[in-house]
Structure formats: structure tokens, C-alpha cells
Protein backbone atom coordinates (compact mmCIF):
# COMPACT_ATOMS: atom_id res chain seq x y z
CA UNK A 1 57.08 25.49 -59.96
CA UNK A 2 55.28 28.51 -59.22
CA UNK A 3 52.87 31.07 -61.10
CA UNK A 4 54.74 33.95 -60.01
CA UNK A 5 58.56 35.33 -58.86
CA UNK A 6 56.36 36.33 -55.72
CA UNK A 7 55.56 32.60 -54.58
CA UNK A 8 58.57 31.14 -55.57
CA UNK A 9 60.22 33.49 -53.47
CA UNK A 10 58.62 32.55 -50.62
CA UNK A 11 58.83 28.55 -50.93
CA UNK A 12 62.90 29.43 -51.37
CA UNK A 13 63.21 31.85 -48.27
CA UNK A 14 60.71 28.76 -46.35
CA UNK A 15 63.52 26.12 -47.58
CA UNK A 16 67.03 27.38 -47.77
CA UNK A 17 68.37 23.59 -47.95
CA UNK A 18 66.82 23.68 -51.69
CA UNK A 19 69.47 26.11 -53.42
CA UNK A 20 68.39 29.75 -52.64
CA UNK A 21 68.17 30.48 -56.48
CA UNK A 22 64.76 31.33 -58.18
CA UNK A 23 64.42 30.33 -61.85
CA UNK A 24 62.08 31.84 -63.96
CA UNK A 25 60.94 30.34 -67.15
CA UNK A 26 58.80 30.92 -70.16
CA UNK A 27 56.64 27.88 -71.05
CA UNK A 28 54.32 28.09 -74.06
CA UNK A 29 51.37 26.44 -73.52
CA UNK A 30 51.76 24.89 -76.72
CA UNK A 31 54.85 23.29 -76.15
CA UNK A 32 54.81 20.30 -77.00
CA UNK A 33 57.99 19.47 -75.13
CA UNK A 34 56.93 20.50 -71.16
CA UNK A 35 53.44 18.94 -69.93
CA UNK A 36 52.17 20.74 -66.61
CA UNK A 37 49.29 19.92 -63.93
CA UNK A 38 48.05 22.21 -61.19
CA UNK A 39 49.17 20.19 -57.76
CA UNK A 40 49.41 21.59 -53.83
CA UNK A 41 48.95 24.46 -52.97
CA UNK A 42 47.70 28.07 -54.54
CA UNK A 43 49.84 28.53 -57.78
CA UNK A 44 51.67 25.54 -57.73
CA UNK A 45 52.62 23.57 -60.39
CA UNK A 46 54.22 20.09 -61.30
CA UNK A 47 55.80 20.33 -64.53
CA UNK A 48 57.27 17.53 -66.07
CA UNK A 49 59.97 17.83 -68.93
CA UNK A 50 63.42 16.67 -69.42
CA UNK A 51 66.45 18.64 -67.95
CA UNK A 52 67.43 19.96 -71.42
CA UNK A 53 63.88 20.70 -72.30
CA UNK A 54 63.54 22.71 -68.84
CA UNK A 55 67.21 24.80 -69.44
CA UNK A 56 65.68 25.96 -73.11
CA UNK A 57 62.89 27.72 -71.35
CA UNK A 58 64.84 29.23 -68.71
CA UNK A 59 64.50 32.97 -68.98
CA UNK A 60 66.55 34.15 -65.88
CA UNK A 61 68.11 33.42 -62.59
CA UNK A 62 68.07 35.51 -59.13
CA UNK A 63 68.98 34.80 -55.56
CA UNK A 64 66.10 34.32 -53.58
């Protein structure tokens, strides 16, 4: 995951073969549900929650 619409963008247009669709969700970062850790490059992130946990927080979907 990404910190912004921006960079996600990018890594999709870079990698076609990965869907072509941007998510964007809103993670509280209180929740005790979705644990995250800054990893790679600038703004990356590896989040770590179940499937069901992730599809709660998902606030919209676009085409890259």
C-alpha cells in the first residue's frame, strides 16, 4: 500500500499484470484490526489484516 492515490498510481501504470485498479482505504491508526510497518520504498507500506478486515476500510475504487 501506498500513502497517496499519486504513488499508487504509479506502481499500477509500472505493473499492469497486478489488476489496473487502485483501492483507496481509510485506516485508523487506532484500529485495532489492521497493523502497518513502513517497508521499500518512499511511502510504502506493508499492511497486514485479514481480507474482510481490509474490504471494511475500503473507501473507493478507480482504474488506474
Amino acid at each position: 500500500m501506498f500513502d497517496t492515490v499519486e504513488r499508487a498510481r504509479a506502481t499500477a501504470m509500472a505493473f499492469p499484470q497486478i489488476g489496473g485498479f487502485i483501492a483507496e482505504l481509510e485506516i485508523s491508526a487506532i484500529d485495532a484490526d489492521v497493523r502497518y510497518e513502513k517497508s521499500f520504498g518512499p511511502g510504502h507500506f506493508t499492511v497486514y489484516a485479514t481480507p474482510d478486515v481490509l474490504l471494511r476500510h475500503v473507501k473507493s475504487v478507480q482504474s488506474a
